[in-house]
PDB file of N, CA and C in Angstrom:
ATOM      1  N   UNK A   1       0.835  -1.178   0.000  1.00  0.00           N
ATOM      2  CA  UNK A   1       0.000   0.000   0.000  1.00  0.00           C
ATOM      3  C   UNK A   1       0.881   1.243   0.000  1.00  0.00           C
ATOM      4  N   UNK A   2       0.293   2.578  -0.702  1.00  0.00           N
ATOM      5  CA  UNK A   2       0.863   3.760  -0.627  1.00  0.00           C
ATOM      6  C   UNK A   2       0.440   3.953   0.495  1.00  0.00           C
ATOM      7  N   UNK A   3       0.675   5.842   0.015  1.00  0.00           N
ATOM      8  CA  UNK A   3       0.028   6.562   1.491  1.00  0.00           C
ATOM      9  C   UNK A   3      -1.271   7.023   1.424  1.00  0.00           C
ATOM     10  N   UNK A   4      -1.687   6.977   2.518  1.00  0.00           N
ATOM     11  CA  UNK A   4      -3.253   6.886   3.068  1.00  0.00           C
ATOM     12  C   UNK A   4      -3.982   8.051   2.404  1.00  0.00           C
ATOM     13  N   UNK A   5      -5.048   8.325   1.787  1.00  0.00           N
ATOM     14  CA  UNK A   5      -5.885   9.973   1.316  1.00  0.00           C
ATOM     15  C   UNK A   5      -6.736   9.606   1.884  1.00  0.00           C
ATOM     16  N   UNK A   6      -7.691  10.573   2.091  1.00  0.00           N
ATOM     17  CA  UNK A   6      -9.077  10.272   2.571  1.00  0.00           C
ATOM     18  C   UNK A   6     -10.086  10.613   1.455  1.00  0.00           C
ATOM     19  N   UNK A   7     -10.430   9.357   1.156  1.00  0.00           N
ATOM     20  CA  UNK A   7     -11.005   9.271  -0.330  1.00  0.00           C
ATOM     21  C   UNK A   7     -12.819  10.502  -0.231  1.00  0.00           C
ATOM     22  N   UNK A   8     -13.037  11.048   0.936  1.00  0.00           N
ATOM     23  CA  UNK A   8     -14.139  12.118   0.575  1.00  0.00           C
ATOM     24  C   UNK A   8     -13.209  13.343   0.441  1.00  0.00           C
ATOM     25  N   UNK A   9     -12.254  13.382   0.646  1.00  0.00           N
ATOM     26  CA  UNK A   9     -11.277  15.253   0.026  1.00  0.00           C
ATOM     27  C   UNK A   9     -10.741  14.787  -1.404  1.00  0.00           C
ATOM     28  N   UNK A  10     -10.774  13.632  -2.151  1.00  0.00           N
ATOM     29  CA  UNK A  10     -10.067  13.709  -3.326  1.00  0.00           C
ATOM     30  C   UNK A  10     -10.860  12.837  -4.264  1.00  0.00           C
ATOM     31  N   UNK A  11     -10.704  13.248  -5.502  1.00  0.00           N
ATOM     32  CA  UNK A  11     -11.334  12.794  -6.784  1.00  0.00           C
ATOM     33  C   UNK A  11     -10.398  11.790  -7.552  1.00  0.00           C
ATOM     34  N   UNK A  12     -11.260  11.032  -8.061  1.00  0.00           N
ATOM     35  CA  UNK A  12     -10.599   9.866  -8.682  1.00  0.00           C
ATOM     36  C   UNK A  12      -9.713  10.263  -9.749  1.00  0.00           C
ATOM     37  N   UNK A  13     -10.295  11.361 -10.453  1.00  0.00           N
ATOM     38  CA  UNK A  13      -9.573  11.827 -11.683  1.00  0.00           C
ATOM     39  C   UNK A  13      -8.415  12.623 -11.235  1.00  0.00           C
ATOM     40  N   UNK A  14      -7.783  12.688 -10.058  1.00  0.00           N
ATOM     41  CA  UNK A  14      -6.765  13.190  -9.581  1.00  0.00           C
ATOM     42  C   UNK A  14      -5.948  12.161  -9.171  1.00  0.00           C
ATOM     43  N   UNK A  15      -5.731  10.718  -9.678  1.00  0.00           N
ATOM     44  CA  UNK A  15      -5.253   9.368  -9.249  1.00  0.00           C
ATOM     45  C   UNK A  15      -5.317   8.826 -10.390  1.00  0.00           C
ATOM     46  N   UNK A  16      -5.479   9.175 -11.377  1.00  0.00           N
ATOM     47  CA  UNK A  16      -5.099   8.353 -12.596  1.00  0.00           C
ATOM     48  C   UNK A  16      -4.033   7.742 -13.037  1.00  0.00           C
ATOM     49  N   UNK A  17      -4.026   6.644 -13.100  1.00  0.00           N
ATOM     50  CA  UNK A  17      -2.719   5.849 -12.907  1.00  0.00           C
ATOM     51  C   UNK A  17      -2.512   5.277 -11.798  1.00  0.00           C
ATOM     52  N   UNK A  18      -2.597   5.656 -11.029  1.00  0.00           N
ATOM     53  CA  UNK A  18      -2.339   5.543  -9.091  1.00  0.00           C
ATOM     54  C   UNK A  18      -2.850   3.744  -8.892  1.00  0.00           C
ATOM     55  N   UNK A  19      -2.323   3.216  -8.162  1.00  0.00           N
ATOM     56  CA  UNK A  19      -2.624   1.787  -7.677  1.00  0.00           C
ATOM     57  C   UNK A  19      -3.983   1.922  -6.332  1.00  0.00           C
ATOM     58  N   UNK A  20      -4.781   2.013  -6.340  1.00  0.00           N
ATOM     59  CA  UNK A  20      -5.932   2.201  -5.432  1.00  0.00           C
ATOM     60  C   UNK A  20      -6.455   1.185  -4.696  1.00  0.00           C
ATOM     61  N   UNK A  21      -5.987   0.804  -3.187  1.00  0.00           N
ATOM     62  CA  UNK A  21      -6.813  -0.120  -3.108  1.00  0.00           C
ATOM     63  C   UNK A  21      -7.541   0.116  -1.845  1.00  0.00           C
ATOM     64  N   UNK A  22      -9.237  -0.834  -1.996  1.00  0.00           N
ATOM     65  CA  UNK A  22     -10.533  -0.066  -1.533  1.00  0.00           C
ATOM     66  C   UNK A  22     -10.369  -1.350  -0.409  1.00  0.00           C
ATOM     67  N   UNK A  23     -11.427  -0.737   0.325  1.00  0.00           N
ATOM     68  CA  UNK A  23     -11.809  -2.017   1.710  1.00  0.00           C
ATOM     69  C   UNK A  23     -11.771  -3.630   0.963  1.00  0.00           C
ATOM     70  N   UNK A  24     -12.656  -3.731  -0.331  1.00  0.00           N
ATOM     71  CA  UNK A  24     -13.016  -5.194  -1.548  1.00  0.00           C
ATOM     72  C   UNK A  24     -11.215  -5.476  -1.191  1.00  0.00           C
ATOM     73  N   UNK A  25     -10.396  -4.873  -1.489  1.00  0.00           N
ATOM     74  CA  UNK A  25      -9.643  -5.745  -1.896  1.00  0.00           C
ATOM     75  C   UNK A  25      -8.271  -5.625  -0.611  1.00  0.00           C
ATOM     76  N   UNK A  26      -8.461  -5.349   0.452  1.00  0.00           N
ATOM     77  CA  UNK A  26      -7.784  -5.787   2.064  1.00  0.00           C
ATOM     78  C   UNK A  26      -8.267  -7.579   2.315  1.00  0.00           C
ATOM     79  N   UNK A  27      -9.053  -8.102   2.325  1.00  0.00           N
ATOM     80  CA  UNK A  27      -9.886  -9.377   2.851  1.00  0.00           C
ATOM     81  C   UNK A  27     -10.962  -9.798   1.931  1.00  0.00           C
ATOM     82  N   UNK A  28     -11.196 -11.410   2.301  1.00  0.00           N
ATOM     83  CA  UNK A  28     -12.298 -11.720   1.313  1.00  0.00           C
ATOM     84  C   UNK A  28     -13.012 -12.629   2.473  1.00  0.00           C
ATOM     85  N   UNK A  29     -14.308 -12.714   1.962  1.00  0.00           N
ATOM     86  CA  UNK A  29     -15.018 -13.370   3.184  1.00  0.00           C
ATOM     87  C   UNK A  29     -14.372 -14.710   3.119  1.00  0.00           C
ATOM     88  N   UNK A  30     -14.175 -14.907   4.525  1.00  0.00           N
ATOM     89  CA  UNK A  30     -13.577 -16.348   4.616  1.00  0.00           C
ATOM     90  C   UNK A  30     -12.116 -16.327   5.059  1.00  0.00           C
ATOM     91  N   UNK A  31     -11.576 -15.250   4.650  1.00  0.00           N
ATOM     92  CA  UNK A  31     -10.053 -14.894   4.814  1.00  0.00           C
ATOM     93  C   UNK A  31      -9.945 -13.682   5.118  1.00  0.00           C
ATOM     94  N   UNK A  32     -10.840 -13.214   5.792  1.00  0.00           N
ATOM     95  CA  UNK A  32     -10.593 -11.321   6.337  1.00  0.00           C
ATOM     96  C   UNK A  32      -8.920 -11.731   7.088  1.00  0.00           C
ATOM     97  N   UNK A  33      -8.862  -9.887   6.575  1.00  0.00           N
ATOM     98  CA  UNK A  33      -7.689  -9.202   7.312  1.00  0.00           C
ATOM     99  C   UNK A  33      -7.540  -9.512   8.524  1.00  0.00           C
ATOM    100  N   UNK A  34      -6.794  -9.505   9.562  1.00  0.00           N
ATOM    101  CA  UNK A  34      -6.916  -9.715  10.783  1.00  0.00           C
ATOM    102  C   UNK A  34      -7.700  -8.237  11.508  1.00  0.00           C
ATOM    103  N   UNK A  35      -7.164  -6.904  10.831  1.00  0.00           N
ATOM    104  CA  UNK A  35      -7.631  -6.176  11.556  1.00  0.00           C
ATOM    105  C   UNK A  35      -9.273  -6.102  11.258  1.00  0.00           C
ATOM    106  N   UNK A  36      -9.725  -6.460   9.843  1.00  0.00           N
ATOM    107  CA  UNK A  36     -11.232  -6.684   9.622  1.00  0.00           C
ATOM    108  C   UNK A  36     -11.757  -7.603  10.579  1.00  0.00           C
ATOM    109  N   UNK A  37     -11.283  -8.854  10.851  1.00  0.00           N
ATOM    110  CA  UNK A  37     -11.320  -9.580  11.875  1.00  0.00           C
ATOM    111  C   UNK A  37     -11.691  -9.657  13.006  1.00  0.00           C
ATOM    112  N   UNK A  38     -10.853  -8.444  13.796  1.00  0.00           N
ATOM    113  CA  UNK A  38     -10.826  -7.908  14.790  1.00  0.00           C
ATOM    114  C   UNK A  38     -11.640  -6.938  14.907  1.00  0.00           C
ATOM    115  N   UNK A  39     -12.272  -6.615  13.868  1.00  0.00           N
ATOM    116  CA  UNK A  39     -13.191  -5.543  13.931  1.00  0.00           C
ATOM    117  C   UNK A  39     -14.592  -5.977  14.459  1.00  0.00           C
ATOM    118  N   UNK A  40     -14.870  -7.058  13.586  1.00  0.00           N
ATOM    119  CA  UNK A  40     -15.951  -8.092  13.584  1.00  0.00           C
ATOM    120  C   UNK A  40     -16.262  -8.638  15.092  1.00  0.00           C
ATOM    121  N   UNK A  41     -15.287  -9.296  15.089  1.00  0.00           N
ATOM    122  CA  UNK A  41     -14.701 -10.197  16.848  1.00  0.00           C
ATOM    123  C   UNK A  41     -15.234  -9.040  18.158  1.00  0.00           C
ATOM    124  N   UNK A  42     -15.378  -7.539  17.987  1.00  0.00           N
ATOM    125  CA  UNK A  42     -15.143  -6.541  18.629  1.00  0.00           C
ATOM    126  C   UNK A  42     -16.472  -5.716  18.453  1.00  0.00           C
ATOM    127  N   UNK A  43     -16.923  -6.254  17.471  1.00  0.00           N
ATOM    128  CA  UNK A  43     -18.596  -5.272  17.088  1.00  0.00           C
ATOM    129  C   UNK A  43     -18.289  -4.094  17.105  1.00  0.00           C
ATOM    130  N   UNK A  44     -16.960  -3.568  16.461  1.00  0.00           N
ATOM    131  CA  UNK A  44     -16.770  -2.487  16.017  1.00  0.00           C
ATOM    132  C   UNK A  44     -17.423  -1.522  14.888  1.00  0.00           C
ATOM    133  N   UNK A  45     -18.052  -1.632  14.991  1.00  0.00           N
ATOM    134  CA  UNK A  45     -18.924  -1.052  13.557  1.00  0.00           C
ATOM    135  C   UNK A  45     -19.227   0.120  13.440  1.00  0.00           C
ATOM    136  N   UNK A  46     -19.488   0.886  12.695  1.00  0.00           N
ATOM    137  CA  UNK A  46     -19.892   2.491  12.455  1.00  0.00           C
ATOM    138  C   UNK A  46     -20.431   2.062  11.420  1.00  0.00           C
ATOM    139  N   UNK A  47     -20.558   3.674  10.882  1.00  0.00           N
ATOM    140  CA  UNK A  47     -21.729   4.061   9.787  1.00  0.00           C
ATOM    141  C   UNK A  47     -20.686   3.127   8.647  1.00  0.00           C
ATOM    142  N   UNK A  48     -21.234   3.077   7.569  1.00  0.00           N
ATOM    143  CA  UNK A  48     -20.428   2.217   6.265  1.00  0.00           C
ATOM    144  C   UNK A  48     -19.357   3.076   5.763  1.00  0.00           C
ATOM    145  N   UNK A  49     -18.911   4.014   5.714  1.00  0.00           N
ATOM    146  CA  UNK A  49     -18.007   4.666   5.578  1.00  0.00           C
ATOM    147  C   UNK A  49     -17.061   5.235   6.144  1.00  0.00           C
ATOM    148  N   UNK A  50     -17.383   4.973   7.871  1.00  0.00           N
ATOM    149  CA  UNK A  50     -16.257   5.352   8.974  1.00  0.00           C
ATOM    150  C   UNK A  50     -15.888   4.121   8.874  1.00  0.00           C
ATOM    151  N   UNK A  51     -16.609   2.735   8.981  1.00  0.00           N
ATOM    152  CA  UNK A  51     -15.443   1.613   9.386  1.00  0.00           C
ATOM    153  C   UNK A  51     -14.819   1.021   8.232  1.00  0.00           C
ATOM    154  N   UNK A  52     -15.390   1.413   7.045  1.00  0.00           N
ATOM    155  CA  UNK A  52     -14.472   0.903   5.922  1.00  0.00           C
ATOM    156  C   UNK A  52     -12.772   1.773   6.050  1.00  0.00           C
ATOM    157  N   UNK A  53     -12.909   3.190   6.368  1.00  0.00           N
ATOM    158  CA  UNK A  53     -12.034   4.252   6.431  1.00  0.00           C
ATOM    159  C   UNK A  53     -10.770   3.683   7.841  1.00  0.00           C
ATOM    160  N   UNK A  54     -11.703   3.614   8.724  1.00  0.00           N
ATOM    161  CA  UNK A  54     -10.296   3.251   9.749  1.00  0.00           C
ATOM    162  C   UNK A  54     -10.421   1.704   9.788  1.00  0.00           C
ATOM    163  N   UNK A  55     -10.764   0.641   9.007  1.00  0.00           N
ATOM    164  CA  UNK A  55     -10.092  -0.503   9.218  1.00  0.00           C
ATOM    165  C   UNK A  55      -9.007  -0.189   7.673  1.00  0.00           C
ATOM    166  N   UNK A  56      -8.950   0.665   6.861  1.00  0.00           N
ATOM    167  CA  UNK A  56      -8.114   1.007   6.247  1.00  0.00           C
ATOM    168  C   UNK A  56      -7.147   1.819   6.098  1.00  0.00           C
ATOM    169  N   UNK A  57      -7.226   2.644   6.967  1.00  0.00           N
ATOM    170  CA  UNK A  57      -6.173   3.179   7.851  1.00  0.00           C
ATOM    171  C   UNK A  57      -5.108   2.786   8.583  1.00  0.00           C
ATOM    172  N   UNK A  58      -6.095   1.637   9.656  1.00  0.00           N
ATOM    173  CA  UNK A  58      -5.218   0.960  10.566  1.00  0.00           C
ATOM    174  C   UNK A  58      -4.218  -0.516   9.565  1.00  0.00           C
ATOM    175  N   UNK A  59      -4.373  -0.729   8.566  1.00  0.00           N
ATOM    176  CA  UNK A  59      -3.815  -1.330   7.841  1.00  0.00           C
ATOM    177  C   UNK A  59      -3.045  -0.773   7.395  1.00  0.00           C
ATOM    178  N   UNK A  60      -3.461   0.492   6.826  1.00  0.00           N
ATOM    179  CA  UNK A  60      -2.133   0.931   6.132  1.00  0.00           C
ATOM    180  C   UNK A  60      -1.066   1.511   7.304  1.00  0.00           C
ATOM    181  N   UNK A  61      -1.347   1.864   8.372  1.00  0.00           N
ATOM    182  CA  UNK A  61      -0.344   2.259   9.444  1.00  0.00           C
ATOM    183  C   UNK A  61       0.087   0.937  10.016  1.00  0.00           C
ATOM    184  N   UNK A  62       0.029  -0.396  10.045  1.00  0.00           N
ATOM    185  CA  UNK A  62       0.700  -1.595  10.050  1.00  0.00           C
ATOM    186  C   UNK A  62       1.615  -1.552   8.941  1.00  0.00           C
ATOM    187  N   UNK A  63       1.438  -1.393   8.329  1.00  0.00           N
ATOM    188  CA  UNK A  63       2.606  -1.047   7.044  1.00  0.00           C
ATOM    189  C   UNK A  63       3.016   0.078   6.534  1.00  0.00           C
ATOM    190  N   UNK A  64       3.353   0.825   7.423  1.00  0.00           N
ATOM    191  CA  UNK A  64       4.409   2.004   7.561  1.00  0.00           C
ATOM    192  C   UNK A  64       5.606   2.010   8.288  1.00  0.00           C
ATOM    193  N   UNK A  65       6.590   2.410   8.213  1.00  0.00           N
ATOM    194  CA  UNK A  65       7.851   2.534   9.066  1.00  0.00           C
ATOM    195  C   UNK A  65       7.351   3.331  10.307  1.00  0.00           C
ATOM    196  N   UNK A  66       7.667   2.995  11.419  1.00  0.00           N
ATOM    197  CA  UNK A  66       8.082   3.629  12.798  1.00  0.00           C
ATOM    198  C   UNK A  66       9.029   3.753  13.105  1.00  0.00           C
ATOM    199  N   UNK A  67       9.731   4.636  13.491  1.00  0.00           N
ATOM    200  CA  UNK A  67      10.536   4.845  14.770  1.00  0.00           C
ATOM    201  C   UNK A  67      11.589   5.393  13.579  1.00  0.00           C
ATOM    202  N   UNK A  68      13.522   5.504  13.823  1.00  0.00           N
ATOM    203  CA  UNK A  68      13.990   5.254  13.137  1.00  0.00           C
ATOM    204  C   UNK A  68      14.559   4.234  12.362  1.00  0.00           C
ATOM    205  N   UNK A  69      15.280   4.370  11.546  1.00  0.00           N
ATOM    206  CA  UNK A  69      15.541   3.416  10.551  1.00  0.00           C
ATOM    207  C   UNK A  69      16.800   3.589  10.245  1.00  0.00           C
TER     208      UNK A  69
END
């Protein structure tokens, strides 16, 4: 994964070309993400567009660098 946008401040036609990937393609039923997982496991839920947003968030900040390097 790149870096994170918050897909309601930006337009698709400003990503053309860009590798995009949406909540569909983190987990598939049967094989969720762990953090989808954990979401589930946790009855974490919000409106359809907050929990798609931070279980995709929190994925992409699992795969970011911390600390130094």
């Amino acid at each position: 994964m790149g870096a994170r946008v918050n897909a309601c401040l930006t337009l698709a036609v400003m990503h053309e070309g860009d590798e995009i990937t949406t909540i569909e393609g983190v987990g598939q039923p049967g094989a969720l993400h762990p953090v989808q997982a954990a979401f589930v496991a946790h009855d974490a839920y919000q409106c359809g567009y907050c929990t798609s947003g931070q279980i995709m968030s929190a994925v992409a900040l699992l795969e970011e660098p911390c600390g130094p390097e």
